[in-house]
C-alpha atoms as a PDB file:
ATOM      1  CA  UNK A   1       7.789 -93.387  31.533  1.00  0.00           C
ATOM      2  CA  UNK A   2      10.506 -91.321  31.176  1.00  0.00           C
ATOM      3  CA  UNK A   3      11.572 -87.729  30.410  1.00  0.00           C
ATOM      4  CA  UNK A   4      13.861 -86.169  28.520  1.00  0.00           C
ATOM      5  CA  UNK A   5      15.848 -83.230  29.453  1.00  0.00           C
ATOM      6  CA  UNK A   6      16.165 -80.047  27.364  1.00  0.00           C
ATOM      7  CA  UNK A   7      18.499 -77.260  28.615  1.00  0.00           C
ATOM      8  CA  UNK A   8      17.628 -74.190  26.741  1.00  0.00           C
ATOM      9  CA  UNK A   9      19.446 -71.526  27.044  1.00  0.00           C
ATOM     10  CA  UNK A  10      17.362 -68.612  28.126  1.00  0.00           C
ATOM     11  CA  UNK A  11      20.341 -66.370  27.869  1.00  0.00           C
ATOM     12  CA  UNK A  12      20.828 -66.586  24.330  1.00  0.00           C
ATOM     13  CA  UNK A  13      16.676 -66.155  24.052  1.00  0.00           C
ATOM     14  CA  UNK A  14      16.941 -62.924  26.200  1.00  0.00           C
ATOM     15  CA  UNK A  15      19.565 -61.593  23.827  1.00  0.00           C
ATOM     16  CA  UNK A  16      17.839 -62.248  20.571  1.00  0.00           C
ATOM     17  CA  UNK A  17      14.657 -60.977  21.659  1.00  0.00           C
ATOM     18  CA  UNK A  18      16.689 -57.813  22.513  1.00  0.00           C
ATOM     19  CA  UNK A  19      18.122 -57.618  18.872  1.00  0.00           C
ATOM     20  CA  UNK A  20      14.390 -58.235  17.575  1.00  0.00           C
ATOM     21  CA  UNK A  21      13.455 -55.186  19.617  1.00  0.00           C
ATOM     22  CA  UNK A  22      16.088 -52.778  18.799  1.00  0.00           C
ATOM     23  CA  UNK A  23      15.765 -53.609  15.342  1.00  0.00           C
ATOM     24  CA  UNK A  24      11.991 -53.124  14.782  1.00  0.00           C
ATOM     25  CA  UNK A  25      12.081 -49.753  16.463  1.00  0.00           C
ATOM     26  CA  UNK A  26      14.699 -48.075  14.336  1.00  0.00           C
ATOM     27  CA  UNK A  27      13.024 -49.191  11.810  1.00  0.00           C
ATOM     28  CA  UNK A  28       9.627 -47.720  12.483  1.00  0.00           C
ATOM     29  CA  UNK A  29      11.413 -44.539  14.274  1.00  0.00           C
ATOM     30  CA  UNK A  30      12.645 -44.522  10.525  1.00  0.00           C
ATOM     31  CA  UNK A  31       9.677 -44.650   8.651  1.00  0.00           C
ATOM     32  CA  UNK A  32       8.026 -42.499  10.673  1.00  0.00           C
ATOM     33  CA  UNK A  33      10.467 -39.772  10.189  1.00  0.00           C
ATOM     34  CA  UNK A  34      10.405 -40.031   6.408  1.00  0.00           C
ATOM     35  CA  UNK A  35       6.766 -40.172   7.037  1.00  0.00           C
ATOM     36  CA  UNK A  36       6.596 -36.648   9.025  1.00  0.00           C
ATOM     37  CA  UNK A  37       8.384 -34.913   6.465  1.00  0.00           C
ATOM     38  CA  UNK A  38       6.267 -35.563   3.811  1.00  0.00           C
ATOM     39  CA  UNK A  39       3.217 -34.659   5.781  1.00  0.00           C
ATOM     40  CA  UNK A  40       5.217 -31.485   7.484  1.00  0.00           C
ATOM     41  CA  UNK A  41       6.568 -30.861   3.500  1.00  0.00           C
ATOM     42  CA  UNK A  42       3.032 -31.465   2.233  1.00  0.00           C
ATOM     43  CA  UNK A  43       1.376 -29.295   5.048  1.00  0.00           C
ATOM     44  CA  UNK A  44       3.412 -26.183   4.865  1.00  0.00           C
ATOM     45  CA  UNK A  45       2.807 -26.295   0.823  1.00  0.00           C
ATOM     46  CA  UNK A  46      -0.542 -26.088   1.603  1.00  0.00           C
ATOM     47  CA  UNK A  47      -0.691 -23.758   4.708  1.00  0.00           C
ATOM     48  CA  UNK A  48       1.606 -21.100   3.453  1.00  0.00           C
ATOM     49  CA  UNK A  49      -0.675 -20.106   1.100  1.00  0.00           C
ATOM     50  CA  UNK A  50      -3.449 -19.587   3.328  1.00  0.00           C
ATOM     51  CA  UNK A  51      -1.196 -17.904   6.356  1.00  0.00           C
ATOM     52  CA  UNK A  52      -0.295 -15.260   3.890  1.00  0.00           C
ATOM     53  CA  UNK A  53      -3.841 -14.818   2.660  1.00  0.00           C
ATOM     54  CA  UNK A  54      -4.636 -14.111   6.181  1.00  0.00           C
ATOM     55  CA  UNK A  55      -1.983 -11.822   6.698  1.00  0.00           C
ATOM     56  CA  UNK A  56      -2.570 -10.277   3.381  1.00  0.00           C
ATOM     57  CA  UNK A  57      -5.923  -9.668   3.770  1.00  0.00           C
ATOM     58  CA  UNK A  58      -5.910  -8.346   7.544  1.00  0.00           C
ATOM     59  CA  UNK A  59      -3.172  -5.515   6.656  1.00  0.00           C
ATOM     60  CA  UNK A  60      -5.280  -4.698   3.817  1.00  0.00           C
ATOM     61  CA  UNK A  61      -8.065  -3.877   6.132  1.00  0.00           C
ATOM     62  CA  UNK A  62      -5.993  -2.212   8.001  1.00  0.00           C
ATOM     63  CA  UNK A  63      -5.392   0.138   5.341  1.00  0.00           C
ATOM     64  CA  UNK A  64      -8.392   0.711   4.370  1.00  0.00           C
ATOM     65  CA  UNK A  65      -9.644   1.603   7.504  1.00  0.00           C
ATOM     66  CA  UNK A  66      -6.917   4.286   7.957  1.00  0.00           C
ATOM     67  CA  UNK A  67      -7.672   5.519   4.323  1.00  0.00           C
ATOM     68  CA  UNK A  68     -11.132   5.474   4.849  1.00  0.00           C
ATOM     69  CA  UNK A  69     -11.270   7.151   8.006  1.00  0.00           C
ATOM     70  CA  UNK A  70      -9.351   9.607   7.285  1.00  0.00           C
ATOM     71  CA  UNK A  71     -10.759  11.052   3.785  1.00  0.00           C
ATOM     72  CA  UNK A  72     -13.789  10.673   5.182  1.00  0.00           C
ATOM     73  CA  UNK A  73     -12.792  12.641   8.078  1.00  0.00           C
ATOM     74  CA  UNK A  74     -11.578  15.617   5.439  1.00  0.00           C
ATOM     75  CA  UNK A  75     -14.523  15.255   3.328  1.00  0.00           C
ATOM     76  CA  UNK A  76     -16.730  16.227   6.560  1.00  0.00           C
ATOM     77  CA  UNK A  77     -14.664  19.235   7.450  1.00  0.00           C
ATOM     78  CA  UNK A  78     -14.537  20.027   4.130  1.00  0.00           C
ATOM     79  CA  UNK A  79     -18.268  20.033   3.401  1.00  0.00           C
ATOM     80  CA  UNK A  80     -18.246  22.892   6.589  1.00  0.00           C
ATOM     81  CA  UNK A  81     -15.703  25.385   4.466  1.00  0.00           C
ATOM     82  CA  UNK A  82     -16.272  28.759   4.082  1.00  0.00           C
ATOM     83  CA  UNK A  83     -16.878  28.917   0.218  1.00  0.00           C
ATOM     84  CA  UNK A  84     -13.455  29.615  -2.335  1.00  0.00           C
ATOM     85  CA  UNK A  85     -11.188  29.464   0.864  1.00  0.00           C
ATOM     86  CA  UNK A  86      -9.438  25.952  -0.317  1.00  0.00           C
ATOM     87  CA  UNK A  87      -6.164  26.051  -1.501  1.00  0.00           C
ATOM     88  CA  UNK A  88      -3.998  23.256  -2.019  1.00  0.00           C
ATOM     89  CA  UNK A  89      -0.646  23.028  -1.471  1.00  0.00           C
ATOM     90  CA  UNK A  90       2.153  20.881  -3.005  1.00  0.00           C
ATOM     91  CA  UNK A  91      -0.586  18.806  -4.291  1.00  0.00           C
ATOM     92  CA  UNK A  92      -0.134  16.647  -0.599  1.00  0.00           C
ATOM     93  CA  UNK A  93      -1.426  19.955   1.811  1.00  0.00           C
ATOM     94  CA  UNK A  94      -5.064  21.334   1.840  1.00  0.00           C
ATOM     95  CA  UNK A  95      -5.706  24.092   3.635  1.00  0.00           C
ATOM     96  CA  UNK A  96      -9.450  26.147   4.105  1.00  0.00           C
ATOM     97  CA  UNK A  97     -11.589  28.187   6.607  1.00  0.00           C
ATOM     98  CA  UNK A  98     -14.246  26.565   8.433  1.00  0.00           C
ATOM     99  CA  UNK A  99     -17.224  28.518   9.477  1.00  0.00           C
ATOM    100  CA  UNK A 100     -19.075  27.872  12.738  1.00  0.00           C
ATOM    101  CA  UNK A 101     -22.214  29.890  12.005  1.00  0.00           C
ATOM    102  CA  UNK A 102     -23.780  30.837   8.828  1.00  0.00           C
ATOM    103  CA  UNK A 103     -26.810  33.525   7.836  1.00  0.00           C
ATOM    104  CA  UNK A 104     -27.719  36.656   5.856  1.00  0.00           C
ATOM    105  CA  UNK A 105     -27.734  39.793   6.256  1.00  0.00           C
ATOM    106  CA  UNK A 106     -28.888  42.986   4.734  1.00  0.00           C
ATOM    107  CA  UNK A 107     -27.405  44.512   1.431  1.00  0.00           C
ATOM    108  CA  UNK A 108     -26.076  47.286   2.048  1.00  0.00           C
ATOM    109  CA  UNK A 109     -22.825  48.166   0.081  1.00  0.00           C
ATOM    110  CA  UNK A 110     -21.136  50.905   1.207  1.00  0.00           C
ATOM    111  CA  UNK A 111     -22.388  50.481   4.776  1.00  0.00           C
ATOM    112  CA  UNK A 112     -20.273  49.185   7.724  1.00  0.00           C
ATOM    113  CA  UNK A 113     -24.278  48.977   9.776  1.00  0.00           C
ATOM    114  CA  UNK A 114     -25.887  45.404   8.600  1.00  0.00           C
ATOM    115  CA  UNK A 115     -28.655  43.019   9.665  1.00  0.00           C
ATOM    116  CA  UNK A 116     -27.070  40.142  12.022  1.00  0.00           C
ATOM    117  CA  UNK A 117     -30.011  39.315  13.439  1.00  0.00           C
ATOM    118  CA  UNK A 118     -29.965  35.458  11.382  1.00  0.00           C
ATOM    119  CA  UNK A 119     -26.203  34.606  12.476  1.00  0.00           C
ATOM    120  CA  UNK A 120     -25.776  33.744  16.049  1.00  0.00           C
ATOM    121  CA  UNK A 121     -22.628  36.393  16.155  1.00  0.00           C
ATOM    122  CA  UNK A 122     -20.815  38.570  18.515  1.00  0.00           C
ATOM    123  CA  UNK A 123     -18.291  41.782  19.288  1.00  0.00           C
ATOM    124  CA  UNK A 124     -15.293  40.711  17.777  1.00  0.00           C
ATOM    125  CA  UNK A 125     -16.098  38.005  15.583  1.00  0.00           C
ATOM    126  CA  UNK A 126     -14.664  38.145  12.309  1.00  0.00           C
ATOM    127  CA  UNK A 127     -17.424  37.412   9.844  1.00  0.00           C
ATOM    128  CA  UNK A 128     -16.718  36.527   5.791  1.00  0.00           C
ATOM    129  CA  UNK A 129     -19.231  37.968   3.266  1.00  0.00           C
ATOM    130  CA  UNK A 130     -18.774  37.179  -0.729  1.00  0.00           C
ATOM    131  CA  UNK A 131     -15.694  35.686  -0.849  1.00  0.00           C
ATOM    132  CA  UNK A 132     -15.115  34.668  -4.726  1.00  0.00           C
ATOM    133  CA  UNK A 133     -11.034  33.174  -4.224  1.00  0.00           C
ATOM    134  CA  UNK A 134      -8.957  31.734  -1.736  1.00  0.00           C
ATOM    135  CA  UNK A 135      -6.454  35.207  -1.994  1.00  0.00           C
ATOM    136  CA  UNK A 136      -9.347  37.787  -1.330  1.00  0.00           C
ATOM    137  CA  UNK A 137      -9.865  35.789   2.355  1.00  0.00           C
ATOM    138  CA  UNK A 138      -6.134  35.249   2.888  1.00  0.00           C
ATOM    139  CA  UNK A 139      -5.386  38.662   2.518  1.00  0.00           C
ATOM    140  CA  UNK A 140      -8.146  39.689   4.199  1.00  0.00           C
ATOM    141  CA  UNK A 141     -10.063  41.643   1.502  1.00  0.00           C
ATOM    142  CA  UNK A 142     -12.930  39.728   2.528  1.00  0.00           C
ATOM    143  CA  UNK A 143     -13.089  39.313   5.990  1.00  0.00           C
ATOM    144  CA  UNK A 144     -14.668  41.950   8.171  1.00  0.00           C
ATOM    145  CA  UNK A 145     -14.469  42.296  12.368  1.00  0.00           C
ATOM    146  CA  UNK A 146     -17.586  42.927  14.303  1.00  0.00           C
ATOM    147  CA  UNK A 147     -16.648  45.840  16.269  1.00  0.00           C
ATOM    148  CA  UNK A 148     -20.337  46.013  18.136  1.00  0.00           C
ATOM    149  CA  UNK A 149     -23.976  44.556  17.858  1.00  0.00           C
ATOM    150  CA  UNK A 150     -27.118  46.172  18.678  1.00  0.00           C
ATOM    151  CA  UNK A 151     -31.491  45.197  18.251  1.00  0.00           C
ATOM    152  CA  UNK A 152     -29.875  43.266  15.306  1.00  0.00           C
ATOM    153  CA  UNK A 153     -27.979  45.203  13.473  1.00  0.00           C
ATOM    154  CA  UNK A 154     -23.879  44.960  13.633  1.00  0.00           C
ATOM    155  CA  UNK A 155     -21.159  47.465  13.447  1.00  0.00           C
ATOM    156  CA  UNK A 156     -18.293  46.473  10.569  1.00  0.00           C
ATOM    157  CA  UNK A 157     -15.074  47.536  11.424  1.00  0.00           C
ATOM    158  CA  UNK A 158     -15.418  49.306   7.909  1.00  0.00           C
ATOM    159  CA  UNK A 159     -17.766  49.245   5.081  1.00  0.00           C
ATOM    160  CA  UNK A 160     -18.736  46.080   2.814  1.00  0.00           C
ATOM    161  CA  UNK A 161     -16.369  46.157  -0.837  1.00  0.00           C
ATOM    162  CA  UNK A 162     -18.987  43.740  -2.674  1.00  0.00           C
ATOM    163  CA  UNK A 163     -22.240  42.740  -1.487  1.00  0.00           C
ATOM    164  CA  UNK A 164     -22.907  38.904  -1.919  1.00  0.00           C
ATOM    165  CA  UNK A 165     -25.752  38.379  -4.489  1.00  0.00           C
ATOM    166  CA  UNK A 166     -27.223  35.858  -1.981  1.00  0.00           C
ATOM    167  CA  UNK A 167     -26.322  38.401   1.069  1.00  0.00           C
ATOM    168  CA  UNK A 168     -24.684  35.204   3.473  1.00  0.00           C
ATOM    169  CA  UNK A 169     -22.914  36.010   5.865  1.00  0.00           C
ATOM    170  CA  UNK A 170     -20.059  33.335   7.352  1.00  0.00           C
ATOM    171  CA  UNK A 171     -18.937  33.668  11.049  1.00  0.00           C
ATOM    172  CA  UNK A 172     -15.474  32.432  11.132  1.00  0.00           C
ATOM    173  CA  UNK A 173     -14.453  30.030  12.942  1.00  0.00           C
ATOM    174  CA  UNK A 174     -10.900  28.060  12.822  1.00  0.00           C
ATOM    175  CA  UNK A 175      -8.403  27.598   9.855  1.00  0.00           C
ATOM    176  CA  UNK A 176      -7.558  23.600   9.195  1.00  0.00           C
ATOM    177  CA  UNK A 177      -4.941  22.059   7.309  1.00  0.00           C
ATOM    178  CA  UNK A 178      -4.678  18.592   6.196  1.00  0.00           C
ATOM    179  CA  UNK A 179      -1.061  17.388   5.227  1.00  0.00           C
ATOM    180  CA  UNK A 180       1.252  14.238   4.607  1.00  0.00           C
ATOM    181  CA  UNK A 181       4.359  14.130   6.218  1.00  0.00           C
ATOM    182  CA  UNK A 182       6.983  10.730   7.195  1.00  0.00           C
ATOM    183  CA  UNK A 183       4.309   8.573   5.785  1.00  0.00           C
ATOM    184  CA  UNK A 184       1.486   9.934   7.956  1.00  0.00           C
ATOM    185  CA  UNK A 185      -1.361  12.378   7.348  1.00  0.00           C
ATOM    186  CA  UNK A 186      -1.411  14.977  10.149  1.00  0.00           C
ATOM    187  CA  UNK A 187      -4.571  17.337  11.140  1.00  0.00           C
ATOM    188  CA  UNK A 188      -3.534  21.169  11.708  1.00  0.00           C
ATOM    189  CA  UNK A 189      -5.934  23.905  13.018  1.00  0.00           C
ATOM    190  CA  UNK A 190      -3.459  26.435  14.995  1.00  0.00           C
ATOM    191  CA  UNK A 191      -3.238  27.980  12.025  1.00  0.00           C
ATOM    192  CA  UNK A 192      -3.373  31.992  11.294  1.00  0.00           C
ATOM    193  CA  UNK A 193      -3.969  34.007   8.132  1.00  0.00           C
ATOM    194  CA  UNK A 194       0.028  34.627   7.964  1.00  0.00           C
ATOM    195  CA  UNK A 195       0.887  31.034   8.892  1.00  0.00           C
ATOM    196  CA  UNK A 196       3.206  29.795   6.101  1.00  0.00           C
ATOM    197  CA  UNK A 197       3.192  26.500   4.373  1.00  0.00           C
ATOM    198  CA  UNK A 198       6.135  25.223   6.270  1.00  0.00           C
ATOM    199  CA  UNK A 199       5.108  26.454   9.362  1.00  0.00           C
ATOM    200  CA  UNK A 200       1.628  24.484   8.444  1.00  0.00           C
ATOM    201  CA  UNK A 201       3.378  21.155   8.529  1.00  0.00           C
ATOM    202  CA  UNK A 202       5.154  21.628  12.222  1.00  0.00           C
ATOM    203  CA  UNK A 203       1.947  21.303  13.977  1.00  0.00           C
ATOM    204  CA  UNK A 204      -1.218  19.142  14.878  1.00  0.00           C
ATOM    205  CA  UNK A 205      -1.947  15.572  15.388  1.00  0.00           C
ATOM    206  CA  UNK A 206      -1.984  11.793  13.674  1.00  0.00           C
ATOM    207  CA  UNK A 207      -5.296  11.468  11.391  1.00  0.00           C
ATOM    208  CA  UNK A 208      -3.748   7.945   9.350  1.00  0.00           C
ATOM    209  CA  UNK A 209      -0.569   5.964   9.213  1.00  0.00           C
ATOM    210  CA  UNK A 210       0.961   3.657   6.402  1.00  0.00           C
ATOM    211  CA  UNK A 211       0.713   6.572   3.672  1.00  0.00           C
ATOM    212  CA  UNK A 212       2.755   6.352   0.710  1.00  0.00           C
ATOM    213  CA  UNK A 213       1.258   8.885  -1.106  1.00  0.00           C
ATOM    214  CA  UNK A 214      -1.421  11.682  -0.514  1.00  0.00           C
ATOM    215  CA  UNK A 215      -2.471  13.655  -3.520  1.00  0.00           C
ATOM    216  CA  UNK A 216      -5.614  16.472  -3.466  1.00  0.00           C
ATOM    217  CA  UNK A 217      -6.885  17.807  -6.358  1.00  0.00           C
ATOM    218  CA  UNK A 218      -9.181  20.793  -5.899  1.00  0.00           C
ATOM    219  CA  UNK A 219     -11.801  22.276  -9.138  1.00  0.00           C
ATOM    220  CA  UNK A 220     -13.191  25.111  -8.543  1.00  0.00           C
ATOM    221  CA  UNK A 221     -16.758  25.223  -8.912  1.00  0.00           C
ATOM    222  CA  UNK A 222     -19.136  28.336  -9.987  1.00  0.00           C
ATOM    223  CA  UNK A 223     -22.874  29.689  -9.374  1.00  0.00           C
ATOM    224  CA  UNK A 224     -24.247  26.588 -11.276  1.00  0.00           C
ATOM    225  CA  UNK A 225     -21.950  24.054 -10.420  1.00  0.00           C
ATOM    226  CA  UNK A 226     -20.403  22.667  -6.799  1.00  0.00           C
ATOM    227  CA  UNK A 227     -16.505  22.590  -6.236  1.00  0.00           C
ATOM    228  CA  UNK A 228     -15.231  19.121  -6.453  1.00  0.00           C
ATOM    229  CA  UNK A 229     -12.110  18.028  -4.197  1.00  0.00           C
ATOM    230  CA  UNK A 230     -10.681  14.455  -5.284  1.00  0.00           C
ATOM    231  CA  UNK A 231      -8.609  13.011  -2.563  1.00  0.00           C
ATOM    232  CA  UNK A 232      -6.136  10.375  -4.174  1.00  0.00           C
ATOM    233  CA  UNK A 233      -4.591   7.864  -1.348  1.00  0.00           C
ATOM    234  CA  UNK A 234      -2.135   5.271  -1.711  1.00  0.00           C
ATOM    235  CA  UNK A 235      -1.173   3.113   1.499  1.00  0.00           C
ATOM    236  CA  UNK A 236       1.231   0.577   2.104  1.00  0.00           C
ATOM    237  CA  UNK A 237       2.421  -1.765   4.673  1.00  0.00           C
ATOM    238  CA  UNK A 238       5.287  -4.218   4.018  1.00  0.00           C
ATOM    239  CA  UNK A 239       4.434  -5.195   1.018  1.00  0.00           C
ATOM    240  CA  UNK A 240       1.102  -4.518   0.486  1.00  0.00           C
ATOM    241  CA  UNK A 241      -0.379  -1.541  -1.298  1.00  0.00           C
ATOM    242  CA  UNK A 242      -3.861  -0.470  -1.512  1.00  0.00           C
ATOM    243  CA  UNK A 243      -5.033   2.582  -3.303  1.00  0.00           C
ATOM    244  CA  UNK A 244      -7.929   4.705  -1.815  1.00  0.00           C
ATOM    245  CA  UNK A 245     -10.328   7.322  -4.080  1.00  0.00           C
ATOM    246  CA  UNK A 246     -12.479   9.617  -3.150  1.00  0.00           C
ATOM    247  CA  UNK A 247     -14.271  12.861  -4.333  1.00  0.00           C
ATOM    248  CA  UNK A 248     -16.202  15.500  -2.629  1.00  0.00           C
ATOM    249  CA  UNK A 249     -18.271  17.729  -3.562  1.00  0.00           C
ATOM    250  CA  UNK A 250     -18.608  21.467  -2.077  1.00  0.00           C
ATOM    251  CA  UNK A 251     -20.593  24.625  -1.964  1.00  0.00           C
ATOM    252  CA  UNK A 252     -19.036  27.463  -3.247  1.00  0.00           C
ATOM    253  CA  UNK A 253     -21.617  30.113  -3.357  1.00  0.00           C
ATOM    254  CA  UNK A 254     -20.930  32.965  -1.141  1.00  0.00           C
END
């Protein structure tokens, strides 16, 4: 039996299979590049979208909580007011009188001797009683100092002008000031009957951020009807922009 002898040559074999090789992974590094960017292309079309609905929607929260807490913050204060002592200013500043005690007291026009015995009040208090408009406490037409109390009774530091019909009596107690200012509404209260409206806006601390625009508008109310204080916000952030309403409503009988 014989045999017959091949010589292959294995280095020709080595090389080709090399070639093979090389080629078939270019080609599939190839493909799966194109293949990547369509995904990747395909994926961000669909993922932008919902990234900036997420975005969008968490800096509108934002906003809202900042308008939210802070008209709500004003309306609160607000609702403690001594009545008619609002006054807005520049449509973006609000400025009133809040009172830390409140009671009644005995009519008696002409008198500077009253009833305090309702009013948790002391010497030197300043006390408001009928005030009808912002100017008559301003001016102090309607704001009287407690110069002494006694069994109940309290010394003026002169004689009531005009008895309240209800006979309440307001103990003051500080003067606050809401304002905008470099997109940010700012809480005042070292504030004094001469304090002027630019000296209002130098003082007191951050209540909200991301305010475009602040607008209050104040309606004066009578004996049958409450005063009504509509606090208009607009916020933005980038490019968002969320508008914020609100309206209070106030006593105003004195």
């Amino acid at each position: 039996m014989g045999f017959n002898w091949v010589r292959v040559n294995s280095k020709s074999k080595i090389n080709n299979s090399k070639l093979l090789i090389s080629g078939f992974t270019l080609i599939e590094l190839i493909i799966t590049m194109v293949v990547v960017g369509i995904v990747a292309y395909l994926g961000t079309n669909l993922i932008e979208p919902v990234m900036e609905g997420y975005v969008d929607t968490q800096v509108k929260t934002l906003l809202f909580n900042e308008a939210q807490y802070s008209s709500n913050r004003i309306a609160k204060e607000i609702r403690n007011a001594i009545p008619n002592t609002i006054k807005v200013i520049d449509n973006n500043t609000i400025e009133f009188a809040e009172f830390s005690s409140m009671g009644y007291y005995s009519p008696l026009q002409g008198s500077d001797n009253i009833s305090c015995s309702e009013i948790n009040i002391a010497s030197g208090d300043n006390v408001s009683i009928y005030n009808t408009k912002p100017d008559y406490f301003y001016n102090g037409d309607r704001i009287y100092k407690i110069k002494s109390t006694q069994n109940g009774r309290c010394i003026l530091d002169r004689p009531i002008d005009h008895d309240s019909p209800y006979h309440r009596i307001y103990k003051i107690g500080q003067i606050v000031a809401f304002y905008l200012k470099n997109s940010k509404i700012y809480r005042n209260s070292n504030i004094s009957l001469d304090t002027t409206p630019s000296e209002i806006k130098q003082g007191g601390y951050v209540m909200a951020n991301y305010v475009k625009n602040l607008t209050f508008k104040y309606e004066q109310g009578y004996t049958y009807k409450q005063a009504i204080l509509k606090i208009e916000l607009v916020m933005k952030k980038g490019d968002v922009e969320l508008t914020y309403n609100q309206e209070v409503h106030i006593r105003n009988v004195p």
